[in-house]
N, C-alpha and C. Protein backbone atom coordinates (compact mmCIF):
# COMPACT_ATOMS: atom_id res chain seq x y z
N UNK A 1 -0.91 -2.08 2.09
CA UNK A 1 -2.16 -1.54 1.58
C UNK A 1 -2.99 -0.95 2.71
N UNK A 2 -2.87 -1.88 3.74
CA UNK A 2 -4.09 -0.68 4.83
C UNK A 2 -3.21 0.76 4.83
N UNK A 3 -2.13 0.19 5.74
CA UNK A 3 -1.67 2.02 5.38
C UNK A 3 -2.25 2.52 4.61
N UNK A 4 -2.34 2.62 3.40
CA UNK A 4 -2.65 3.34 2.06
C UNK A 4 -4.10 4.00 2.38
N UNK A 5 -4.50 2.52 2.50
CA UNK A 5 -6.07 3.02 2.39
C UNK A 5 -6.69 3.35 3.61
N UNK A 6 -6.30 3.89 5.06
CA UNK A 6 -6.04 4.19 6.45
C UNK A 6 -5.81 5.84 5.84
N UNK A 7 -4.69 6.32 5.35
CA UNK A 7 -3.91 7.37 4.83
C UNK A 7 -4.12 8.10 3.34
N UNK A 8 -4.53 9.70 3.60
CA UNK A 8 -4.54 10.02 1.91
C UNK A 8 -3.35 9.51 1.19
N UNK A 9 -2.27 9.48 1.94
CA UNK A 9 -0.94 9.00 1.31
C UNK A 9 0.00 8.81 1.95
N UNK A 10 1.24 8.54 1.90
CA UNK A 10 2.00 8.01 2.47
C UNK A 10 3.80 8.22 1.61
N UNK A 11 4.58 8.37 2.47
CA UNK A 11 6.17 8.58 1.57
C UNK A 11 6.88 7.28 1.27
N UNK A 12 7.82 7.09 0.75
CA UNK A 12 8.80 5.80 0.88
C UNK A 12 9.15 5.72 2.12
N UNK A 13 9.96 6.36 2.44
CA UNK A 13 10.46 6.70 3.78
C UNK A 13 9.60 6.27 5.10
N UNK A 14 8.94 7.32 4.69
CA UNK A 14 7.81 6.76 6.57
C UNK A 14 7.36 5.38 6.43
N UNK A 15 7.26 4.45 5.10
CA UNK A 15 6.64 3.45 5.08
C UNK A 15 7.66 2.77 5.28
N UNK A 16 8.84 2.84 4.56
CA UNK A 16 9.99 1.89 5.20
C UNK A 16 10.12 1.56 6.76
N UNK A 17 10.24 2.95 7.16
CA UNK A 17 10.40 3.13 8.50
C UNK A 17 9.15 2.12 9.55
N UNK A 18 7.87 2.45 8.97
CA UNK A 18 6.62 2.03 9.78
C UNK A 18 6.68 0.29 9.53
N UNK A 19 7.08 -0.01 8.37
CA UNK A 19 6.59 -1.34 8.05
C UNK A 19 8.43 -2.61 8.52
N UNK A 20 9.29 -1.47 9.00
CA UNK A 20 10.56 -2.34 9.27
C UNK A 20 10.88 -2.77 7.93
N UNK A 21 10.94 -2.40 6.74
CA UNK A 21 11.19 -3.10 5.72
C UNK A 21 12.72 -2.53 5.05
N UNK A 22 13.13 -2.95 4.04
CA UNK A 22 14.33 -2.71 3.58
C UNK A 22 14.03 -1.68 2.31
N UNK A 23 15.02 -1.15 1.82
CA UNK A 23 14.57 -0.32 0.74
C UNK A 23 13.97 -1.38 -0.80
N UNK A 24 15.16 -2.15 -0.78
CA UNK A 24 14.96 -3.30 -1.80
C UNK A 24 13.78 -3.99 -1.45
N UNK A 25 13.60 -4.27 -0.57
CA UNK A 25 11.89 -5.11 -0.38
C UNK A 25 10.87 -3.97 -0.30
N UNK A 26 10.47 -2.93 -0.28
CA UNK A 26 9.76 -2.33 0.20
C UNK A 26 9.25 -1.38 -1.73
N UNK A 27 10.06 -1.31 -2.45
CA UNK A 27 10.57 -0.97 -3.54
C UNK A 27 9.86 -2.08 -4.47
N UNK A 28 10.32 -3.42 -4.29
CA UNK A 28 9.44 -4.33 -4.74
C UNK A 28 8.35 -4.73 -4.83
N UNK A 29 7.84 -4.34 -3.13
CA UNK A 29 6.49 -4.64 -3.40
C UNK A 29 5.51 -3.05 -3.81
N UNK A 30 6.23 -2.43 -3.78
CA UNK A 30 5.47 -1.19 -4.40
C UNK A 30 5.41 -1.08 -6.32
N UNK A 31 6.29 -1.50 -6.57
CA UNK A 31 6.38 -2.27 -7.88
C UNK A 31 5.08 -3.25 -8.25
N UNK A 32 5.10 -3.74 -7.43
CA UNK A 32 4.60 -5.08 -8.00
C UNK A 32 2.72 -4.54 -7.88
N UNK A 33 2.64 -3.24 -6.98
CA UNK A 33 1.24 -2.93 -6.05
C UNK A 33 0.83 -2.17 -7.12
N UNK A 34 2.13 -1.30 -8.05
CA UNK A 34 1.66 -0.23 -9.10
C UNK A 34 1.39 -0.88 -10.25
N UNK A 35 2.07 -2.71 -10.43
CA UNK A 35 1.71 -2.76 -11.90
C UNK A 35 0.58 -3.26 -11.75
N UNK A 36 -0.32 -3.90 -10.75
CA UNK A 36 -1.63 -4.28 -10.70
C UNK A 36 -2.65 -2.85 -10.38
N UNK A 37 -2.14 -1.71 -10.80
CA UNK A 37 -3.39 -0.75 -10.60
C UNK A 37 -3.74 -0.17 -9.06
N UNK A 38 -3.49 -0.57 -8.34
CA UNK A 38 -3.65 -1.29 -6.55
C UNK A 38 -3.13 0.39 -6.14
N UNK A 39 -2.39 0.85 -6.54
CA UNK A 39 -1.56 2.50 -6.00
C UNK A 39 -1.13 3.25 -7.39
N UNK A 40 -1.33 4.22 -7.10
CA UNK A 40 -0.37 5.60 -7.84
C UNK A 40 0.80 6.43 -6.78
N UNK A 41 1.78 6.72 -7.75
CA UNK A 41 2.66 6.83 -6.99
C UNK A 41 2.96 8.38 -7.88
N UNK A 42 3.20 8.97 -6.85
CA UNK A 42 3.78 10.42 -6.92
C UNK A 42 4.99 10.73 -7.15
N UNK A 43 5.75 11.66 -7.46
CA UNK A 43 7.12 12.01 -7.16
C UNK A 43 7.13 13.17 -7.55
N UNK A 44 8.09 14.33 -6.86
CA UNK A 44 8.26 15.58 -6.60
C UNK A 44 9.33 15.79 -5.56
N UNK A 45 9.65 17.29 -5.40
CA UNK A 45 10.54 16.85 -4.88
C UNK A 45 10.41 18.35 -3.40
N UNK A 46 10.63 18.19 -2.69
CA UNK A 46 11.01 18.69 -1.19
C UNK A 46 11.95 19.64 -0.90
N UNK A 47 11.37 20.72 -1.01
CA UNK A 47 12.90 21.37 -1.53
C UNK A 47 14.20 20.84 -2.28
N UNK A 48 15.30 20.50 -2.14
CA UNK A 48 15.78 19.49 -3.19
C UNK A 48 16.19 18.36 -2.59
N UNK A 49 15.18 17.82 -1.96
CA UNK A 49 15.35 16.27 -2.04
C UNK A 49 13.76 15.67 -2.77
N UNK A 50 14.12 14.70 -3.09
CA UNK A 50 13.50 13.87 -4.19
C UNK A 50 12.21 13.35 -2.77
N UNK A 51 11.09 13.43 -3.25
CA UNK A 51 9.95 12.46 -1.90
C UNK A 51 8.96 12.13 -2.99
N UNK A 52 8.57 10.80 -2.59
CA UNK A 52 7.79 9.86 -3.53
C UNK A 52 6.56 9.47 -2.50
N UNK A 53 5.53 9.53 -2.80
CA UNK A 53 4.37 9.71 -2.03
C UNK A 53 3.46 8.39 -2.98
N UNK A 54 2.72 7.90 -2.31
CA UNK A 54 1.83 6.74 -2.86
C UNK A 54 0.32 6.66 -2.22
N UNK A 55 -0.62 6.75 -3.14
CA UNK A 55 -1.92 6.39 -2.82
C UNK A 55 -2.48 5.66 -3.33
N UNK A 56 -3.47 5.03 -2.73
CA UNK A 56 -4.10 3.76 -3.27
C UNK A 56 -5.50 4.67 -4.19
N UNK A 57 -4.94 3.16 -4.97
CA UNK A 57 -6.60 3.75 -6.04
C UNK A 57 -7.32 3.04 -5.65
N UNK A 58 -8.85 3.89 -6.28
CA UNK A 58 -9.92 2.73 -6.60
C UNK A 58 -10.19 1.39 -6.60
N UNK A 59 -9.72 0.84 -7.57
CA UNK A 59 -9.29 -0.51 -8.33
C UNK A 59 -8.28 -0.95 -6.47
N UNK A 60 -7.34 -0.08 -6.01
CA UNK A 60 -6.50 -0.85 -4.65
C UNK A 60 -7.30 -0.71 -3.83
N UNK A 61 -8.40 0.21 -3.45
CA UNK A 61 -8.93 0.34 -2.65
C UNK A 61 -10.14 -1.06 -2.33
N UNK A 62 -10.68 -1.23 -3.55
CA UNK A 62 -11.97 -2.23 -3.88
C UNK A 62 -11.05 -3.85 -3.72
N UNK A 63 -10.01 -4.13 -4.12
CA UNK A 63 -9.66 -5.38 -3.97
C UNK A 63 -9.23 -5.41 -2.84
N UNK A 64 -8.59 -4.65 -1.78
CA UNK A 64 -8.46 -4.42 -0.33
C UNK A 64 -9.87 -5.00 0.07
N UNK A 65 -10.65 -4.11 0.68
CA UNK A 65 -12.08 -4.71 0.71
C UNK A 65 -12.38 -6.10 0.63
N UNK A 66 -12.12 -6.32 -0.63
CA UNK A 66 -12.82 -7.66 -1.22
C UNK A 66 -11.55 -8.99 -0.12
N UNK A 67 -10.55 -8.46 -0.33
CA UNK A 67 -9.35 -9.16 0.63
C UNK A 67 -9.76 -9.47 2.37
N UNK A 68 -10.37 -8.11 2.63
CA UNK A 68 -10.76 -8.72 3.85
C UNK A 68 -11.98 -8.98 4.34
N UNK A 69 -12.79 -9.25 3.47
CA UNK A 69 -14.25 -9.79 3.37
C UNK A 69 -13.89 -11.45 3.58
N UNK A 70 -12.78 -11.50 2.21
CA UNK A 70 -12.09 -13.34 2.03
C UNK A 70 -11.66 -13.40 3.50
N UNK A 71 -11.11 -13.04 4.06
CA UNK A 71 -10.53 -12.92 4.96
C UNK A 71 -11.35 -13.33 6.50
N UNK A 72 -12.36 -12.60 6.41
CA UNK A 72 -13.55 -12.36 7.07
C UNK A 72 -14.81 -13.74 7.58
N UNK A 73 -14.78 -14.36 5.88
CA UNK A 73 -15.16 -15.07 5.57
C UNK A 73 -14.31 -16.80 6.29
N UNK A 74 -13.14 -16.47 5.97
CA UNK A 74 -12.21 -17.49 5.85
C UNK A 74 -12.77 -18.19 8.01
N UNK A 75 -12.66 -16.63 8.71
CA UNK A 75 -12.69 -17.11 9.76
C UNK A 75 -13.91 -17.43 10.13
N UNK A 76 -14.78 -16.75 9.74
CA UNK A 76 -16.35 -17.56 10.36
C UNK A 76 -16.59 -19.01 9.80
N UNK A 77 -16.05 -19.66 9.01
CA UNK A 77 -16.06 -20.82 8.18
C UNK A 77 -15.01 -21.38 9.34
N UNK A 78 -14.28 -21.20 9.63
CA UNK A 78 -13.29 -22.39 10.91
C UNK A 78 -13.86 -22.18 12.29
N UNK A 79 -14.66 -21.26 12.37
CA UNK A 79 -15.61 -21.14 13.53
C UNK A 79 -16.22 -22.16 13.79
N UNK A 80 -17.14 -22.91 12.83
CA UNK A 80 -18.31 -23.38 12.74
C UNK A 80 -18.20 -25.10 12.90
């Protein structure tokens, strides 16, 4: 998700590549990111190869946020 929301968008490919991930894991969790609303995902194609592009929505953008606020939160609370 930072990628995403760092980036207007992003490919399968470069994200595989950037995040060390596998196609099967990387596939999954993009699955799992589109059925919660979290990204839209593109597809078109590149002269004729197939490229799938993903951006975060709204709705991914705002629970990002809210993730590292928790986050944020989590550490000034073990600070103290």
């Amino acid at each position: 998700m930072s990628v995403l929301v760092a980036n207007e968008s992003y490919d399968f490919n470069s994200l595989k590549e950037l995040l060390g991930a596998t196609d099967g894991n990387l596939a999954s969790h993009i699955k799992a990111l589109e059925k919660e609303g979290y990204i839209t995902v593109m597809k078109s194609f590149v002269g004729r190869k197939p490229n799938t592009q993903y951006v975060v929505s709204k709705n991914g953008r705002e629970a990002f946020i809210k993730h590292l606020e928790a986050l944020e939160n989590l550490i000034k609370n073990q600070k103290t």
